[in-house]
Protein backbone atom coordinates (compact mmCIF):
# COMPACT_ATOMS: atom_id res chain seq x y z
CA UNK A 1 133.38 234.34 44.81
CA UNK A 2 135.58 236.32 42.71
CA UNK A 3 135.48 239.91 43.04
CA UNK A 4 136.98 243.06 40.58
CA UNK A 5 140.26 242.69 42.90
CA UNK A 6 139.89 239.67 44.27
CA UNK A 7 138.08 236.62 45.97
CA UNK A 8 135.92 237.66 48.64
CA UNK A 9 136.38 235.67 51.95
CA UNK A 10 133.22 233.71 52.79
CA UNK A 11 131.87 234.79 56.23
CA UNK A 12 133.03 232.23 58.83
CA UNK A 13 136.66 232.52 56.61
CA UNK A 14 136.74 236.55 57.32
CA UNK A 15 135.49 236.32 60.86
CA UNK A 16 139.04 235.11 61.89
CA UNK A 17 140.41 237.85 60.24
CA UNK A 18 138.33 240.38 62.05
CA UNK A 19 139.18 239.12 65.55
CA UNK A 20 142.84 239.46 65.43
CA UNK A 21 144.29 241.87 67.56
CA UNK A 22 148.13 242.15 68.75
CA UNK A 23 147.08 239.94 72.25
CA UNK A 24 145.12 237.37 70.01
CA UNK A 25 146.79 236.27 66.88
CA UNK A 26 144.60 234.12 65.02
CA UNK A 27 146.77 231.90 62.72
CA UNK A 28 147.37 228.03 63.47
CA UNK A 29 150.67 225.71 63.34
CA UNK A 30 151.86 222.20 63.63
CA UNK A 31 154.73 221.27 65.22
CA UNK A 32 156.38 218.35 63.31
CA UNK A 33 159.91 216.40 64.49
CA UNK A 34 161.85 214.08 61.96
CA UNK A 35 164.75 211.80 62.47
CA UNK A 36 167.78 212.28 60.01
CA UNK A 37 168.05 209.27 57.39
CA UNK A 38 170.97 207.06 58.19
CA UNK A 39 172.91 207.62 55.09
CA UNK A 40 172.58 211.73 55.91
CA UNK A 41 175.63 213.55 56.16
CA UNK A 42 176.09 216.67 58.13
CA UNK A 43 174.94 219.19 55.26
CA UNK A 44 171.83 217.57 54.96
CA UNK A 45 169.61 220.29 56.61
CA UNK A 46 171.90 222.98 55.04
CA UNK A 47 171.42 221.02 51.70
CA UNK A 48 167.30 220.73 52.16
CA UNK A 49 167.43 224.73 52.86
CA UNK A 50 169.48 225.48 49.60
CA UNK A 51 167.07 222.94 47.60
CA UNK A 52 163.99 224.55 49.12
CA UNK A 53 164.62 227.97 48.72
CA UNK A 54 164.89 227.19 44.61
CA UNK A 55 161.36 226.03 44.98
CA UNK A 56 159.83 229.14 44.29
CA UNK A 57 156.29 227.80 42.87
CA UNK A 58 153.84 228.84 45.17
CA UNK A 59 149.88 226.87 45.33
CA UNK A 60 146.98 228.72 47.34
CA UNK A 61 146.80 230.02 49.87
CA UNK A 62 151.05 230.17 50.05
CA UNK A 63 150.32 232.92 47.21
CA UNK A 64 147.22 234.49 48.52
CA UNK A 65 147.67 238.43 49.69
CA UNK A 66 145.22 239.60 51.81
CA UNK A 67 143.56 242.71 50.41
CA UNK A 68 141.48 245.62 51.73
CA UNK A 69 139.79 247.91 53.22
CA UNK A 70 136.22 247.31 52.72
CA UNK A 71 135.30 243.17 52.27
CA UNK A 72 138.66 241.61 52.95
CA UNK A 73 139.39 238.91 49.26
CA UNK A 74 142.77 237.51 48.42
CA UNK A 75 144.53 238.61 45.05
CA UNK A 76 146.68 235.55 44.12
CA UNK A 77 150.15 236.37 43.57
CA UNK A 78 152.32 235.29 40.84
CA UNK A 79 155.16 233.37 42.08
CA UNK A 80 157.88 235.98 41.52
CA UNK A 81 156.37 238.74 43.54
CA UNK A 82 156.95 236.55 47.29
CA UNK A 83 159.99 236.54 49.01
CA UNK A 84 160.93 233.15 49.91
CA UNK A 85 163.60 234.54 52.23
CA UNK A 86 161.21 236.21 54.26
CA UNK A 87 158.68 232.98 54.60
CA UNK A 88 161.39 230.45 54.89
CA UNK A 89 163.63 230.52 58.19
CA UNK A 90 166.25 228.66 59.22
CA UNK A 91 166.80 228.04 63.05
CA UNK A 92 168.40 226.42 65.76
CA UNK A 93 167.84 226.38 69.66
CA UNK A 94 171.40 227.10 71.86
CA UNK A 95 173.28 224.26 72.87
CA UNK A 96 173.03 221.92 74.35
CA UNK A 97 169.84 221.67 73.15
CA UNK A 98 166.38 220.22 73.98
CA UNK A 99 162.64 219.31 73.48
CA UNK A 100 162.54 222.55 76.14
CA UNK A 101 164.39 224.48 74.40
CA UNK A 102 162.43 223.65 71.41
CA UNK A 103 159.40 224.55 73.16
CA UNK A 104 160.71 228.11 73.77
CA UNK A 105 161.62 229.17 70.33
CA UNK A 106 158.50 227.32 69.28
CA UNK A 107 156.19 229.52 71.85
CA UNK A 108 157.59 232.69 71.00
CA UNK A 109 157.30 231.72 67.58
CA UNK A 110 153.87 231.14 67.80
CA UNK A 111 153.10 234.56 69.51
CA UNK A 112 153.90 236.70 67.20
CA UNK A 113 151.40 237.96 64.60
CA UNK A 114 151.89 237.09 60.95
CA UNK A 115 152.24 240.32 59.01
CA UNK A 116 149.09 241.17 56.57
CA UNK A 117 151.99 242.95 53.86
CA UNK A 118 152.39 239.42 52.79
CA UNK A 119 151.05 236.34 52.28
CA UNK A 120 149.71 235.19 56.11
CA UNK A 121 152.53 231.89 56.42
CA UNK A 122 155.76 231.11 57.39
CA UNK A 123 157.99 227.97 57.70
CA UNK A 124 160.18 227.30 59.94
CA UNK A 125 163.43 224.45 59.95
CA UNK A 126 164.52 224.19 63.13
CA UNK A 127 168.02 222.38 64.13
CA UNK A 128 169.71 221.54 67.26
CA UNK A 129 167.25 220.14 69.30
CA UNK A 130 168.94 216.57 69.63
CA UNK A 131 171.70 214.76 67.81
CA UNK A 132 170.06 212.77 64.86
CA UNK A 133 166.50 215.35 64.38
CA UNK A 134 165.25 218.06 63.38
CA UNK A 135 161.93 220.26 63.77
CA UNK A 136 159.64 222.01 61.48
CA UNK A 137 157.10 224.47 62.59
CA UNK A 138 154.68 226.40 59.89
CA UNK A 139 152.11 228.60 60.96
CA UNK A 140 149.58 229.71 58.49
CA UNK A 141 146.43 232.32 59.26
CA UNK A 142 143.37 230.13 60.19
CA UNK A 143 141.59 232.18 57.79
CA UNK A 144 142.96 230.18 54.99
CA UNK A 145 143.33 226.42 56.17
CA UNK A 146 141.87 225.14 59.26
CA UNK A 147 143.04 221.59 60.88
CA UNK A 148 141.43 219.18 58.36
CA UNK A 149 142.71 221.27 56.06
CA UNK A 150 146.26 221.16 57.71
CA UNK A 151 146.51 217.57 57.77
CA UNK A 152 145.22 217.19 54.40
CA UNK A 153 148.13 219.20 53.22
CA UNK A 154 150.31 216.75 55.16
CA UNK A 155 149.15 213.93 53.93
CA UNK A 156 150.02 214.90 50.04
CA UNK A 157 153.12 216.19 51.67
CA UNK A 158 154.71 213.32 53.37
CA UNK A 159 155.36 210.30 51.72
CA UNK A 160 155.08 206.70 53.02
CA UNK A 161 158.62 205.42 50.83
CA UNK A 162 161.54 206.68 52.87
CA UNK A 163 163.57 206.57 49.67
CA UNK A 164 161.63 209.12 47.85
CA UNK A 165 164.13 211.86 47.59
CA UNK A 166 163.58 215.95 45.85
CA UNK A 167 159.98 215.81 47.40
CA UNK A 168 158.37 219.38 47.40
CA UNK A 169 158.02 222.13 50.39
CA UNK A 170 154.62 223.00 51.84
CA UNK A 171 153.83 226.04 49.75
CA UNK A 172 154.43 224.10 46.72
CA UNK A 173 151.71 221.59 47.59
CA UNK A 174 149.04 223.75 48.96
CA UNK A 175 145.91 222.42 49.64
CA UNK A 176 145.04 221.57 45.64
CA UNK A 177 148.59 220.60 44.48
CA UNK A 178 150.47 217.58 43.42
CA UNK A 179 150.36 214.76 46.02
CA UNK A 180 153.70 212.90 46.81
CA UNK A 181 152.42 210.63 49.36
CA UNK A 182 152.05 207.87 47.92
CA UNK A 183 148.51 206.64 49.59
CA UNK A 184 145.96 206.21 47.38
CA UNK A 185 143.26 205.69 49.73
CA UNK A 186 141.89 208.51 52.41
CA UNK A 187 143.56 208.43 55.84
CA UNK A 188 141.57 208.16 58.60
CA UNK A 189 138.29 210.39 59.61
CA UNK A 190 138.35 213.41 62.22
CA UNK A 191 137.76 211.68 65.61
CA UNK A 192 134.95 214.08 66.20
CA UNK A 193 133.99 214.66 62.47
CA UNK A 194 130.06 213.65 62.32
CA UNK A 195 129.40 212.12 59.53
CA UNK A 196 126.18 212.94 57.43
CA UNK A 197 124.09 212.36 54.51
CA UNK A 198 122.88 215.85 52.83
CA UNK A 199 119.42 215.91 51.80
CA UNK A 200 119.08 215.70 47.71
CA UNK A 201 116.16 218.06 47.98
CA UNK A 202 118.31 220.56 49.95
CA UNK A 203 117.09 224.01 50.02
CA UNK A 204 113.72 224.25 52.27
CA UNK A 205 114.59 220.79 54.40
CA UNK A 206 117.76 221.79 54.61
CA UNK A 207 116.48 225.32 56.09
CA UNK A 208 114.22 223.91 58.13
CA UNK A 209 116.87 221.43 60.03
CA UNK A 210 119.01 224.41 60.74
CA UNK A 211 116.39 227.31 61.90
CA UNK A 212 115.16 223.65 64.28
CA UNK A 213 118.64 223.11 65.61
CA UNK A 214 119.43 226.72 66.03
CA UNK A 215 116.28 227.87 67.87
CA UNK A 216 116.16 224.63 70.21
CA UNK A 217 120.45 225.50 71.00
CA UNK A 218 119.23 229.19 71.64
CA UNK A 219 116.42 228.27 73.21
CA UNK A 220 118.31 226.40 75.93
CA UNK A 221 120.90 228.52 76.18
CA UNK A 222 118.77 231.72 77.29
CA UNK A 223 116.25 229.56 79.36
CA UNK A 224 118.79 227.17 80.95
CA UNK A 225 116.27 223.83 80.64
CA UNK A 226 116.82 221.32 78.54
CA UNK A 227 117.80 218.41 81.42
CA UNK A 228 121.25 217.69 82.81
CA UNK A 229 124.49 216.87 80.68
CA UNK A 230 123.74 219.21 78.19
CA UNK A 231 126.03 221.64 77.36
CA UNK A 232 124.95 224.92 75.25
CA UNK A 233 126.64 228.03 74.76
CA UNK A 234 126.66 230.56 77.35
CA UNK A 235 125.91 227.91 79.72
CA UNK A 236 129.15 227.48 80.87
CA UNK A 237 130.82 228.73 84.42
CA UNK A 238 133.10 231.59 84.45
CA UNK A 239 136.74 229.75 85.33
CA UNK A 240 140.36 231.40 85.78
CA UNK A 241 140.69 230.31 81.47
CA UNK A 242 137.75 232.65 80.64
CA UNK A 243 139.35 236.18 81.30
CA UNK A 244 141.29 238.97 79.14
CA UNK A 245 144.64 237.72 77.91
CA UNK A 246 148.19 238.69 76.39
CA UNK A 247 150.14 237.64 73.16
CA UNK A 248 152.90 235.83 75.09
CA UNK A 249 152.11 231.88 74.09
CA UNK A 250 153.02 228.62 76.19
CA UNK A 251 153.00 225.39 74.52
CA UNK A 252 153.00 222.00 75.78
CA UNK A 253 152.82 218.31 74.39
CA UNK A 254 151.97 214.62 75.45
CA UNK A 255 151.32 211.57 73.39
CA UNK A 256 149.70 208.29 74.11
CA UNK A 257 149.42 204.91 71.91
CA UNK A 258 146.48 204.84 70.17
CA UNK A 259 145.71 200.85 70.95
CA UNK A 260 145.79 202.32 74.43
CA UNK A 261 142.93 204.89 74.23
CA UNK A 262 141.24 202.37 71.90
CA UNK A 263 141.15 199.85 74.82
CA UNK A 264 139.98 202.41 77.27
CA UNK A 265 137.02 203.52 74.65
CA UNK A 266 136.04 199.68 74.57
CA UNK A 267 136.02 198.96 78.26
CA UNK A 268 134.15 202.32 79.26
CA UNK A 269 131.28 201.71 76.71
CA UNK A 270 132.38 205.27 75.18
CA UNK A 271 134.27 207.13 71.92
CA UNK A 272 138.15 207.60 71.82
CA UNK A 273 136.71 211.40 71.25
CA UNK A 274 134.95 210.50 74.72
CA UNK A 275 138.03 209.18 76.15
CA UNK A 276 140.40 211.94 74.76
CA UNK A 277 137.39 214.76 76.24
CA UNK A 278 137.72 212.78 79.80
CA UNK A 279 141.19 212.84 80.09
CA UNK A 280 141.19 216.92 79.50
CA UNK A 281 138.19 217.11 81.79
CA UNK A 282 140.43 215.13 84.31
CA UNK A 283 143.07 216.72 84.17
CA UNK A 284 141.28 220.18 84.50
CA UNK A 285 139.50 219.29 87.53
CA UNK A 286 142.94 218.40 89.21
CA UNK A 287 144.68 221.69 87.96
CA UNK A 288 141.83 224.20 88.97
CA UNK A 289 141.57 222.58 92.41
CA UNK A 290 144.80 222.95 93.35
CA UNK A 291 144.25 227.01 92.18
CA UNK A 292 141.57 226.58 94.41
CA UNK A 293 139.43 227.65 91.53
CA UNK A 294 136.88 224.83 90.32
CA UNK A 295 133.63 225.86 89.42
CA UNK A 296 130.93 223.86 91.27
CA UNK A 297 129.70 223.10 87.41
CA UNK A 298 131.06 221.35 84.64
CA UNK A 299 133.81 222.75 82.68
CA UNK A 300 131.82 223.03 78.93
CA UNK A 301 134.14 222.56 75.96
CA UNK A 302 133.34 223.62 72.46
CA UNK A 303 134.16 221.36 70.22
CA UNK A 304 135.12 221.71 66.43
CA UNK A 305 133.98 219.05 64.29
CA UNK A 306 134.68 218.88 60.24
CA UNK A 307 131.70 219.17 58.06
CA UNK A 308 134.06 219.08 54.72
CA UNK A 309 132.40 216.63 52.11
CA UNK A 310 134.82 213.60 51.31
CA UNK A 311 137.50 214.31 48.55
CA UNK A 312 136.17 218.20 48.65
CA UNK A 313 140.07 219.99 49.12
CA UNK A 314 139.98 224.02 48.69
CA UNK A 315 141.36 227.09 51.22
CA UNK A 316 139.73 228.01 54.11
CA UNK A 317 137.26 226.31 56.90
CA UNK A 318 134.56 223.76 56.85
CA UNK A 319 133.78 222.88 60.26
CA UNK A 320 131.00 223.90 62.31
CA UNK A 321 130.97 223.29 66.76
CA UNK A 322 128.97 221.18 69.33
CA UNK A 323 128.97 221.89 73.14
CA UNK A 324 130.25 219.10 75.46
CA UNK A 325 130.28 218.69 78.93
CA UNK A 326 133.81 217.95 80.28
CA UNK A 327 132.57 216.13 83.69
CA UNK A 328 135.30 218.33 86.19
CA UNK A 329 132.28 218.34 88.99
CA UNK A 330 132.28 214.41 89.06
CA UNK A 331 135.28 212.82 91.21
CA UNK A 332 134.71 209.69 89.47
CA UNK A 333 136.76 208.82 85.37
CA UNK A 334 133.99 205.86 84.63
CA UNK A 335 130.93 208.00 85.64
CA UNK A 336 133.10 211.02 83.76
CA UNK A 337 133.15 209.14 80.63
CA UNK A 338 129.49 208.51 80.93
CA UNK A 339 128.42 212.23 81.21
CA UNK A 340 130.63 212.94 78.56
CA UNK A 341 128.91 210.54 76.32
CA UNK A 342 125.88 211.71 77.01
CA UNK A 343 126.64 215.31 75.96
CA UNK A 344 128.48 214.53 72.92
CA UNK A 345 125.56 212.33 71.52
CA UNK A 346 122.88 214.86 72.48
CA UNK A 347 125.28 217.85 70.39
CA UNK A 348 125.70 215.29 67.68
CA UNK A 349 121.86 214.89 67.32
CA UNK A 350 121.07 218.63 67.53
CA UNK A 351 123.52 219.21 64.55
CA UNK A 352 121.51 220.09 61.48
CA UNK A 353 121.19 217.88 58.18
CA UNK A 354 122.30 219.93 55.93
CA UNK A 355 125.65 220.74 54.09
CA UNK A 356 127.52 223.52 52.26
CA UNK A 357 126.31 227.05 52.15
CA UNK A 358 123.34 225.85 54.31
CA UNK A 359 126.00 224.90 56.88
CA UNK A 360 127.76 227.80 57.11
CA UNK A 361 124.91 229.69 57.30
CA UNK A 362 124.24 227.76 60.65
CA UNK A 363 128.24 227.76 62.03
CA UNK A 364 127.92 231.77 61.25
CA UNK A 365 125.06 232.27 63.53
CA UNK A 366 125.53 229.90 66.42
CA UNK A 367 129.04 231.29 66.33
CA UNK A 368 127.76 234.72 66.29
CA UNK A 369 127.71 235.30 70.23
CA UNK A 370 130.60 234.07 70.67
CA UNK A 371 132.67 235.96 67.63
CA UNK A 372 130.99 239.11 67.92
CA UNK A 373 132.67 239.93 71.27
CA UNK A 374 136.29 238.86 69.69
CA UNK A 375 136.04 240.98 66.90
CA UNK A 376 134.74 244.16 68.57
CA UNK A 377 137.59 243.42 71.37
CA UNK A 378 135.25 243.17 74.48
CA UNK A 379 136.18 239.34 74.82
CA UNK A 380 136.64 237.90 78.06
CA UNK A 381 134.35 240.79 79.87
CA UNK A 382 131.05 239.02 80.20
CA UNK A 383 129.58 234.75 80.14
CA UNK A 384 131.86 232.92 78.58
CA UNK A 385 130.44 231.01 75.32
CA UNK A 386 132.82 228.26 76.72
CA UNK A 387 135.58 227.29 78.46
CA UNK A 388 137.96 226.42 76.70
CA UNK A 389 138.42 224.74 72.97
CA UNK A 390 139.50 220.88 72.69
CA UNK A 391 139.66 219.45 68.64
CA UNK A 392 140.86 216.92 67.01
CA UNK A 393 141.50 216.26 63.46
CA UNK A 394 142.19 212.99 60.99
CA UNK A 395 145.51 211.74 61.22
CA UNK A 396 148.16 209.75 59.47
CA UNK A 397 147.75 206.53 59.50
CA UNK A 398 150.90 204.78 58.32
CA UNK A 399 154.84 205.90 59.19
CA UNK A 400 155.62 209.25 56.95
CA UNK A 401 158.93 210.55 55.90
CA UNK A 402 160.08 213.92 54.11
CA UNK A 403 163.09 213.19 52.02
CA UNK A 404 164.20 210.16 53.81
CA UNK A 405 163.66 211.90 57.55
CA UNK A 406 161.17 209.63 59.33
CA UNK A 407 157.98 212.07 60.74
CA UNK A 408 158.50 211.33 64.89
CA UNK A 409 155.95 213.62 66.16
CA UNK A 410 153.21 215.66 65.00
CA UNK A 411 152.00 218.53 67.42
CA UNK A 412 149.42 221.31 66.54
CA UNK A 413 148.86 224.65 67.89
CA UNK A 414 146.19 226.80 68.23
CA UNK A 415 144.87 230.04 68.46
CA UNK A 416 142.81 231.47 71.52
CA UNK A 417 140.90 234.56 72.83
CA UNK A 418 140.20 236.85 75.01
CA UNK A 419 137.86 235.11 77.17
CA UNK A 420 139.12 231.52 76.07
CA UNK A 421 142.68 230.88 77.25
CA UNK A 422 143.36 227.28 76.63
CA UNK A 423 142.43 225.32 73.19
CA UNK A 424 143.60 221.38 74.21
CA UNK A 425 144.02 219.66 69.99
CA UNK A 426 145.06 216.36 69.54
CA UNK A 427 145.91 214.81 66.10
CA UNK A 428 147.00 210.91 65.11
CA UNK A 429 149.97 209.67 63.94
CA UNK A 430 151.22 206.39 62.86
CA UNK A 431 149.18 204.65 65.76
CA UNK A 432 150.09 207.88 67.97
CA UNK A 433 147.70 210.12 69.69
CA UNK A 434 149.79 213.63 69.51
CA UNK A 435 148.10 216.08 71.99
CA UNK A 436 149.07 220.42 71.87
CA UNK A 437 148.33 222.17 74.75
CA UNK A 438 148.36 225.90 73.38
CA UNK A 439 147.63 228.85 76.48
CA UNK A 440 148.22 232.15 77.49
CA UNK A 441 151.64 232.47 79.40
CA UNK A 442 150.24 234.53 81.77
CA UNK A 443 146.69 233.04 82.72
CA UNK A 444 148.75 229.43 82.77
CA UNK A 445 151.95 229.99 84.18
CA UNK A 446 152.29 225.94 84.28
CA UNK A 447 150.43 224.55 81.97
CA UNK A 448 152.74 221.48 81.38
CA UNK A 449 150.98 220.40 84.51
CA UNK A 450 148.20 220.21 82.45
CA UNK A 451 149.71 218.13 80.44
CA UNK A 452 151.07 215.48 82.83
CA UNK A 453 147.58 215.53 84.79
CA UNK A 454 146.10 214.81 81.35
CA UNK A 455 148.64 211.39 81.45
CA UNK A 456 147.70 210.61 85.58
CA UNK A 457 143.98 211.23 84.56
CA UNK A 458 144.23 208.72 81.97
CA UNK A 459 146.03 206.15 84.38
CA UNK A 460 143.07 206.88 87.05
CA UNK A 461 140.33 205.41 84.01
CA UNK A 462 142.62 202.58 83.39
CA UNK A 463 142.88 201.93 87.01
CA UNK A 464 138.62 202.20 87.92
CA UNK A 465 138.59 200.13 84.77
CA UNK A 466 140.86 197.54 86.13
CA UNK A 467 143.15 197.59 82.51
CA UNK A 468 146.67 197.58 82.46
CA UNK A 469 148.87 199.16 79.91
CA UNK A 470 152.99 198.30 79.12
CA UNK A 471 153.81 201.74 77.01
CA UNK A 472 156.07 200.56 73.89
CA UNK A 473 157.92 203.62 74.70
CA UNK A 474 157.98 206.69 77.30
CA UNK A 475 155.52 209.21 76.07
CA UNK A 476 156.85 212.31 74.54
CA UNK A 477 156.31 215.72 77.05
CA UNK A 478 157.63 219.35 76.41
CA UNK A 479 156.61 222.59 77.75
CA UNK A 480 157.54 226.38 76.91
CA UNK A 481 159.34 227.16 80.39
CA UNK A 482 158.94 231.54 81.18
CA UNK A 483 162.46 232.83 80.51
């Protein structure tokens, strides 16, 4: 909707702008590693910055200012009024280096709140980490791109021909510019995306499935019945992640082979979404015991899952959320799985049939609850909604490459609140499963042990399973340590 100054943000867009504070930024990022060409000489970074600075076209949102007061809209810049020197940065972490070093500059990178006097991104090239790579990082306001969104953009961004050369910057693709990838076929679906037909008739059935879905979730959730291994919100037990929190970030990674998890899925009867939900729910259980703070109940996690119509590209969200149980009360992976299951098919089913403004309509309200303490800043006081976040979101199927640099490692982050400490994402790439661990320094003072419980969890399902798996190579781990 275009208004006299602007276009006006649709509701569940504008809610993320409403709940940032200083202590919860609410922008997103992806953490992306390349390997240098083998015919690049040692001004090939300097020579990518030069080339990238002259690119000074600029697609939405990379040109959308953020306007106000009264209904927040973005006004679309023309490309000479944004400074390209202020959104592009050129790093590098102190010798001798390091994926922990990386995850330092990365962390406090990711704390810091992106300035509403300009356009809500920034990019980051990032050098010195190890001989032969380099890092990018770009965080943009979740407001404007959420994570299908994100890897849509990467997909047009990266290319699959490591000898395309002069390819284009992020903010020069945006999420409606030219595509360089050369793939002309879709990449592979959200592992949690839920797939559905809208109703040609729309309008009243449409109404009807939502006002159903929402007053049998609300129902639950205020009542408490409903049968076991369902998750709803406000159902959840208060944990150590579900109190008030600070702006200092920690970040952590791990990766797995995807024929790996695949294999696990198959033998346990369950999703890789149930598989990936497990491992977190694993790992969890391990970590709050040895706080000595596991809730007698399940851990609930809510789940984003994309509700964005095939081929339909644009700025801003299109997901709505399910409940899941996370299993941390049950000691055993294979009965873990099992519970899981269970929960994520019974939130799949209560999901509504319906799609576009229909859907938002129901993401605004169930989210209500849990949005309206955020934005008035009384977060983390009362129930949680949840416990903690865990996504993930399409990936890239086939090896990419930006100007010859093979893509190594994709990694997002996320955003949290107060109240909701830890958001667990996990995105595939080229047959890897790239999980970010994003949490407040000072609720998780070692979360990287989250991480490597995460790997041990997995190994325990393997294990009651009675698989075995030889790793093509050592899994990828890096953690923010506290200066």
């Amino acid at each position: 909707m275009i208004g006299m100054s602007g276009k006006i943000l649709k509701i569940n867009d504008a809610a993320w702008l409403f709940a940032e504070s200083q202590r919860t930024p609410m922008h997103v990022g992806i953490l992306a590693t390349f390997s240098l060409p083998e015919d690049a000489d040692e001004c090939y970074l300097e020579d990518l910055i030069n080339e990238w600075r002259r690119v000074r076209t600029f697609a939405p949102p990379f040109n959308y200012l953020l306007q106000g007061p009264g209904l927040p809209r973005w006004r679309e810049l023309p490309d000479h009024q944004i400074d390209i020197d202020y959104h592009l940065r050129h790093s590098a972490v102190p010798s001798p280096g390091g994926e922990r070093a990386l995850g330092v500059l990365v962390s406090r990178l990711h704390s810091q709140r992106l300035d509403r006097r300009y356009p809500l991104w920034e990019c980051h090239v990032i050098e010195g980490v190890e001989p032969g790579k380099w890092s990018l990082y770009v965080k943009v306001h979740h407001s404007q791109i959420d994570g299908v969104g994100g890897l849509r953009l990467a997909r047009r961004m990266f290319s699959v021909d490591p000898t395309n050369r002069d390819m284009l910057p992020p903010w020069a693709i945006g999420t409606s510019g030219p595509d360089q990838s050369g793939v002309d076929r879709p990449a592979g679906k959200a592992l949690a995306t839920v797939a559905r037909k809208i109703d040609p008739l729309a309008g009243a059935r449409s109404a009807a499935s939502v006002a159903k879905s929402l007053t049998k979730t609300f129902t639950e959730s205020v009542t408490g019945l409903g049968g076991s291994g369902r998750a709803v919100p406000f159902r959840a037990p208060r944990s150590v992640l579900n109190n008030r929190i600070n702006a200092p970030r920690r970040f952590a990674t791990q990766s797995y082979e995807m024929d790996r998890l695949t294999a696990v899925a198959k033998a346990a009867g369950g999703s890789l979404n149930d598989v990936f939900l497990a491992i977190c729910g694993g790992a969890l259980r391990r970590y709050l015991t040895e706080l000595g703070e596991l809730p007698q109940q399940s851990l609930t996690a809510n789940v984003p899952v994309s509700v964005r119509a095939e081929g339909v590209v644009g700025v801003g969200n299109a997901i709505s959320f399910l409940y899941a149980a996370l299993g941390t009360d049950i000691a055993d992976p294979v009965e873990r799985v099992e519970v899981i299951r269970k929960s994520t098919q019974r939130a799949k089913a209560r999901l509504p049939h319906a799609g576009g403004p229909m859907m938002d309509a129901y993401t605004s309200v169930l989210m209500g609850p849990f949005l309206a303490p955020a934005v008035l800043g009384v977060g983390g006081y009362g129930p949680p909604d949840a416990n903690l976040v865990i996504s993930n979101v399409p990936g890239l199927r086939e090896a990419r490459y930006f100007n010859g640099s093979r893509l190594e490692a994709y990694y997002p982050l996320s955003l949290l609140f107060h109240g909701q400490a830890l958001n667990i994402t996990g995105v595939s790439s080229a047959g890897t499963f790239c999980i970010g661990y994003t949490g407040c320094r000072d609720t998780l003072p070692h979360l990287q042990r989250v991480a490597v419980y995460s790997g041990e969890a997995l190994e325990e399902l393997e294990a009651a399973l009675d698989l075995t798996w030889e790793p093509t190579e050592d899994p990828r781990q890096s953690e923010a340590p506290r200066p």
